[in-house]
Protein backbone atom coordinates (compact mmCIF):
# COMPACT_ATOMS: atom_id res chain seq x y z
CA UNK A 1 -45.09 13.18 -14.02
CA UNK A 2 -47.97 11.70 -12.24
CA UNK A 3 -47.25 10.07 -8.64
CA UNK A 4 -49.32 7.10 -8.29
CA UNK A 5 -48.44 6.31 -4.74
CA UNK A 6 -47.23 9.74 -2.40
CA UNK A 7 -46.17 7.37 0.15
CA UNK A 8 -43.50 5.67 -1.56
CA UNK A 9 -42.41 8.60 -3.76
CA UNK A 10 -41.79 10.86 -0.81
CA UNK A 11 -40.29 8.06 0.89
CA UNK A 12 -37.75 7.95 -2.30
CA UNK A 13 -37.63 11.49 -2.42
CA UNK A 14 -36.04 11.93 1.11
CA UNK A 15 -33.70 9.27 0.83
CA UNK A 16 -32.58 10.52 -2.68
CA UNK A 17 -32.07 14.15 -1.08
CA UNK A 18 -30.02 13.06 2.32
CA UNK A 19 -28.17 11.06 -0.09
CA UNK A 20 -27.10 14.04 -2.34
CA UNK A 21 -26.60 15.80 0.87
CA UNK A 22 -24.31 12.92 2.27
CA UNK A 23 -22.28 13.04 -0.90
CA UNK A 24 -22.26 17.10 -0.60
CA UNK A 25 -20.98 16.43 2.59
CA UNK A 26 -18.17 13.90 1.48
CA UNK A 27 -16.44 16.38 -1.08
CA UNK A 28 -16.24 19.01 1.90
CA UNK A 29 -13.32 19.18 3.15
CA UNK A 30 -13.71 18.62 6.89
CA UNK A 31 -11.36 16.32 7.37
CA UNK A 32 -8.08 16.16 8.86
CA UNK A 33 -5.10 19.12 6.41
CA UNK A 34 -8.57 20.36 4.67
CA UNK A 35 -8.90 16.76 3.06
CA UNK A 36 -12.37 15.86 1.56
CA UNK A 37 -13.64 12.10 2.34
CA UNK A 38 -12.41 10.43 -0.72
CA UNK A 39 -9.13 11.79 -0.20
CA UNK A 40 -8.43 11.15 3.28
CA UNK A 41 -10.06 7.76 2.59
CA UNK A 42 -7.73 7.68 -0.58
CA UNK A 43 -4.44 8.85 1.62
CA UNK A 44 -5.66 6.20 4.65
CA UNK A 45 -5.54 3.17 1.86
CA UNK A 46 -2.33 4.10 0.69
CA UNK A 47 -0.90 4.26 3.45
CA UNK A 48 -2.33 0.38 4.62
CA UNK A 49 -0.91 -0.55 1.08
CA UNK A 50 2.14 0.59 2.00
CA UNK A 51 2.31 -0.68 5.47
CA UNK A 52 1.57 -4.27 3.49
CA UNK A 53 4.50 -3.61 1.10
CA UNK A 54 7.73 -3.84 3.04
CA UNK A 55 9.64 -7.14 1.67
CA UNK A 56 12.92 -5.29 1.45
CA UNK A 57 14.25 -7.78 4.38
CA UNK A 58 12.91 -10.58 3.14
CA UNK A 59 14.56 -10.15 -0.43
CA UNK A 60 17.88 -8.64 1.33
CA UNK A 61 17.85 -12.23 2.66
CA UNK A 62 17.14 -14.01 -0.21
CA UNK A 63 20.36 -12.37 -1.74
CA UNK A 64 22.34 -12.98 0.77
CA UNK A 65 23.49 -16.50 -1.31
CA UNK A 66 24.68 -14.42 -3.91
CA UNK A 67 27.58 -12.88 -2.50
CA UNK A 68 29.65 -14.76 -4.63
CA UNK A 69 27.85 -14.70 -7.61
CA UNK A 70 29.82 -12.89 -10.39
CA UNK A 71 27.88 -10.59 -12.99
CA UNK A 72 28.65 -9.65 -16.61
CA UNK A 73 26.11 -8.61 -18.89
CA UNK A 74 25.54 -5.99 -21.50
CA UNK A 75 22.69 -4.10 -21.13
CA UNK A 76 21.30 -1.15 -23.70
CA UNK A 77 18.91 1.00 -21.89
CA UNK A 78 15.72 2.86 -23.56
CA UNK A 79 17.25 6.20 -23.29
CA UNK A 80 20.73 6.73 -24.03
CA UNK A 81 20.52 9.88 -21.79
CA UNK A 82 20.58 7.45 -19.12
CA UNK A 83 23.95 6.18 -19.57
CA UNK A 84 25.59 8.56 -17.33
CA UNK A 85 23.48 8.51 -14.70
CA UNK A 86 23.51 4.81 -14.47
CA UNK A 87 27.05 4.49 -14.81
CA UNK A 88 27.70 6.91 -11.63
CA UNK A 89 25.07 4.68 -9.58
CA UNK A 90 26.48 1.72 -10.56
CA UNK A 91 30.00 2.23 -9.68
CA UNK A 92 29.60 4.03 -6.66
CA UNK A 93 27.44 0.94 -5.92
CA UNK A 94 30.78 -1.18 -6.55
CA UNK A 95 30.23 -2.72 -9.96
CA UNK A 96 33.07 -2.21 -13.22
CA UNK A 97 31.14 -0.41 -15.52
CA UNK A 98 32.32 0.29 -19.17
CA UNK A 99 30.31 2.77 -21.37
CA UNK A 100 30.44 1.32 -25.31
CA UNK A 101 28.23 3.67 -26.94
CA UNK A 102 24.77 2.57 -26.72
CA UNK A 103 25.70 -0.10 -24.43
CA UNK A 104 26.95 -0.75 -20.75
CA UNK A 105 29.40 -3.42 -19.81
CA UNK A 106 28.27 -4.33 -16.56
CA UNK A 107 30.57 -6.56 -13.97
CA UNK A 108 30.90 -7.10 -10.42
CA UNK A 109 29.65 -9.32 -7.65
CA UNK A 110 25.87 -9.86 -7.86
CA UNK A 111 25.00 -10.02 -4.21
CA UNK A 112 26.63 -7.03 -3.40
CA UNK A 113 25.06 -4.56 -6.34
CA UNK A 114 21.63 -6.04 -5.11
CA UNK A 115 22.60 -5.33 -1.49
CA UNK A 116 23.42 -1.52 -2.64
CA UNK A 117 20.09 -1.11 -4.35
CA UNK A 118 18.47 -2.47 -1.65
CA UNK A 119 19.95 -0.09 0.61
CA UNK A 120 18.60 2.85 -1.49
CA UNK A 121 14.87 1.00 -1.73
CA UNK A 122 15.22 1.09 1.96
CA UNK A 123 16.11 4.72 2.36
CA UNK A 124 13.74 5.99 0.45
CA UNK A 125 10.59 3.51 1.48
CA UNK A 126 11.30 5.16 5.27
CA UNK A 127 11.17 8.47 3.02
CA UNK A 128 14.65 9.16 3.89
CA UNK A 129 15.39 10.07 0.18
CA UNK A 130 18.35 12.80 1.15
CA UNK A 131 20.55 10.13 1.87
CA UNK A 132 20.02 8.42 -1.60
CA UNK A 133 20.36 11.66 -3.38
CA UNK A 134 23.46 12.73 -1.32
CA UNK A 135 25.14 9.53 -2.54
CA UNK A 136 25.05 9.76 -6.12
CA UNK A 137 24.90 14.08 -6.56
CA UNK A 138 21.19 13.51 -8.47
CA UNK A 139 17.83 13.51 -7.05
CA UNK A 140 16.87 10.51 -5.21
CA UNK A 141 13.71 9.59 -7.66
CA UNK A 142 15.30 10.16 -10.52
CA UNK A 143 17.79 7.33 -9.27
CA UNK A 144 15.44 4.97 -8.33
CA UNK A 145 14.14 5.56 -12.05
CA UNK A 146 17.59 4.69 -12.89
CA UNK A 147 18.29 1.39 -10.76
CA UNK A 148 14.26 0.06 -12.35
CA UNK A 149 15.57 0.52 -15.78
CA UNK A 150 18.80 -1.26 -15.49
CA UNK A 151 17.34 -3.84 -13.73
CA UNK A 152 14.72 -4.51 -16.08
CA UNK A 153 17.47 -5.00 -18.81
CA UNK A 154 19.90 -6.75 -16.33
CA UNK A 155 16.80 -9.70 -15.73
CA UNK A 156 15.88 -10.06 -19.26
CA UNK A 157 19.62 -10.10 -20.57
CA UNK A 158 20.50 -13.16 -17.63
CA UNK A 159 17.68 -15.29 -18.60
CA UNK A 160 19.13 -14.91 -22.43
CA UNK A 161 22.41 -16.27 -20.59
CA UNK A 162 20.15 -18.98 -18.82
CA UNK A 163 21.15 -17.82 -15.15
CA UNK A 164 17.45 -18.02 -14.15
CA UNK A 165 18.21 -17.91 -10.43
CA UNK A 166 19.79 -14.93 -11.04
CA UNK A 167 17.57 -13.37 -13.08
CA UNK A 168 15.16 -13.93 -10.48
CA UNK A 169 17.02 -11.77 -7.66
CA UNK A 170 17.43 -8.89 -9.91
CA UNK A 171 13.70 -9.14 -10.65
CA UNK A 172 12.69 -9.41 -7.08
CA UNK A 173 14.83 -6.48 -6.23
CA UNK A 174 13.64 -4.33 -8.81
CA UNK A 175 9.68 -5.45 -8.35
CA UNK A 176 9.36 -6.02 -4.30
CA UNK A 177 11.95 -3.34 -3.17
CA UNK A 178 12.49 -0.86 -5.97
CA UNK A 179 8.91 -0.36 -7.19
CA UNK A 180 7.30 0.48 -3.75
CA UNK A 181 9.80 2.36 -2.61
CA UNK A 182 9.41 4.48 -5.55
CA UNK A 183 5.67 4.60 -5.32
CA UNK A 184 5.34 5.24 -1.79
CA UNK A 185 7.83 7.34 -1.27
CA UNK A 186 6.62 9.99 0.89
CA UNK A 187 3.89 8.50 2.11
CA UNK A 188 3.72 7.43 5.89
CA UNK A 189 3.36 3.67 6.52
CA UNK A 190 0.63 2.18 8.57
CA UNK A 191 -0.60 -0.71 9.91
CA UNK A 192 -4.05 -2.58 8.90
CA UNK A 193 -4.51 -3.23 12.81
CA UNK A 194 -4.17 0.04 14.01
CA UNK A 195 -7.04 1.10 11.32
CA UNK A 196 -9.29 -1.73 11.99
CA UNK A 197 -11.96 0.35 12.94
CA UNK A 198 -11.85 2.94 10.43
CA UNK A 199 -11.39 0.36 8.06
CA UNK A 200 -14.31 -1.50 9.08
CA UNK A 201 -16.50 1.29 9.42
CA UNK A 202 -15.19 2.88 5.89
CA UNK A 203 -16.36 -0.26 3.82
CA UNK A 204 -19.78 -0.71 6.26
CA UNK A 205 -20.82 2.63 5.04
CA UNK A 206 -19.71 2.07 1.39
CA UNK A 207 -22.29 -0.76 1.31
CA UNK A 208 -24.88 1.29 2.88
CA UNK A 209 -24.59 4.30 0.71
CA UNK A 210 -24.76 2.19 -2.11
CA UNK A 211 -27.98 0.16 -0.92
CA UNK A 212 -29.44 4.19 0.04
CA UNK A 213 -28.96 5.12 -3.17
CA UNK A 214 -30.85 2.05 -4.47
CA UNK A 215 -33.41 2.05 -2.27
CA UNK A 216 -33.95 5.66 -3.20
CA UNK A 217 -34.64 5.09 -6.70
CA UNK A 218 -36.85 2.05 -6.13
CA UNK A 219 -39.21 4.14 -4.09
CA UNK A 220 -39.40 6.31 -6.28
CA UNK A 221 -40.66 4.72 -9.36
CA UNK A 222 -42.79 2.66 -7.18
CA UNK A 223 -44.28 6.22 -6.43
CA UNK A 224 -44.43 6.73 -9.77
CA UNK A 225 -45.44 3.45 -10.91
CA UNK A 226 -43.10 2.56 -12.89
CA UNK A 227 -42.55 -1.58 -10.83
CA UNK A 228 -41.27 -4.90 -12.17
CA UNK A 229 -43.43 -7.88 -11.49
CA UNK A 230 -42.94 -11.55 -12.74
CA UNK A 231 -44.24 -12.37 -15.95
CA UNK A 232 -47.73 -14.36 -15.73
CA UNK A 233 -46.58 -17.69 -17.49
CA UNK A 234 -48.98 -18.31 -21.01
CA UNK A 235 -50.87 -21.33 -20.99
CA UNK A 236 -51.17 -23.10 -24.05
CA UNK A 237 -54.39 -23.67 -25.44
């Protein structure tokens, strides 16, 4: 390789070795519990995202009108291993349940089924899981798995019936209230205001690493000659 221009190539050089050294220095982990940086930054995010995720009050509300709504569908789940699980959730939760091989007979009052499940979405999005486990005798994810599969048959089998406002509560549970309480579970909630600065100072330095990077390798082709210039435009004879 033949450097053209020392200047510019050592210029490139140096950034392109602080920048390896800054990435060394990001998969060290330094940080808080012997975390790396994309880790804790990984942890920090998810715990914003969950901070952003609680609409477990606002849906409780919302089906708060259907506590007189009646419900009978039958529903056929995936997995017939998860009959019996489903069945124990679902009448400790209040509902008539009857198990016809493949299928469950589901009935009961709507409001008050949703109100149950979003009393276990609760408990375990303030990762408070024991209490969800302790009432059904099974582990407290594996009934959360249990309440997102019925539900998802549950919506789909009331729009067949054409009780779309129904449908719709059962899919908000299961979606706004079941789903991040499943995912997050564990995880500690946070507020984007309390980590404005981090946050601020996380994505500054994501766009200056990235432009460090580039500038490094621009310098060093200019070093090396290796430049893009504009075309000179052809004039026709």
């Amino acid at each position: 390789m033949i450097v053209k221009n020392k200047k510019m190539f050592s210029v490139g050089a140096f950034l392109a070795i602080t920048f390896i050294g800054v990435l060394a220095l990001i998969f060290s982990p330094i940080f808080g519990n012997g975390m790396n940086g994309l880790t804790y930054a990984d942890d920090m995010f998810n715990k914003l995202s969950k901070g952003s995720s609680y609409f477990i009050p606002k849906v409780a509300k919302s089906s708060e009108k259907f506590t007189s709504t009646n419900l009978a569908v039958t529903v056929k789940l995936e997995k017939p291993e998860q009959n019996e699980d489903t069945m124990k959730m679902l009448t400790a939760a209040g509902a008539v349940v009857k198990n016809d091989g493949p299928t469950l007979q589901i009935s009961g009052n709507l409001g008050a089924l949703m109100s149950k499940v979003l009393q276990d979405a609760d408990d375990m999005y303030k990762n408070d899981g024991k209490k969800v486990a302790d009432r059904y005798g099974i582990d407290e994810k594996a009934a959360m798995t249990s309440w997102w599969n019925v539900l998802k048959v549950m919506d789909k089998e009331l729009k067949k019936q054409g009780k779309i406002e129904d449908s719709k509560i059962v899919s908000d549970v299961m979606k706004k209230a079941v789903e991040p309480a499943y995912n997050y579970y564990k995880i500690e909630a946070q507020q984007v205001a309390d980590k404005a600065g981090i946050m601020t100072g996380l994505l500054v330095f994501y766009v200056i690493y990235t432009m460090w990077w580039g500038f490094a390798i621009f310098y060093m082709f200019d070093g090396i000659g290796l430049t893009m210039k504009k075309a000179k435009v052809k004039k026709e004879v």
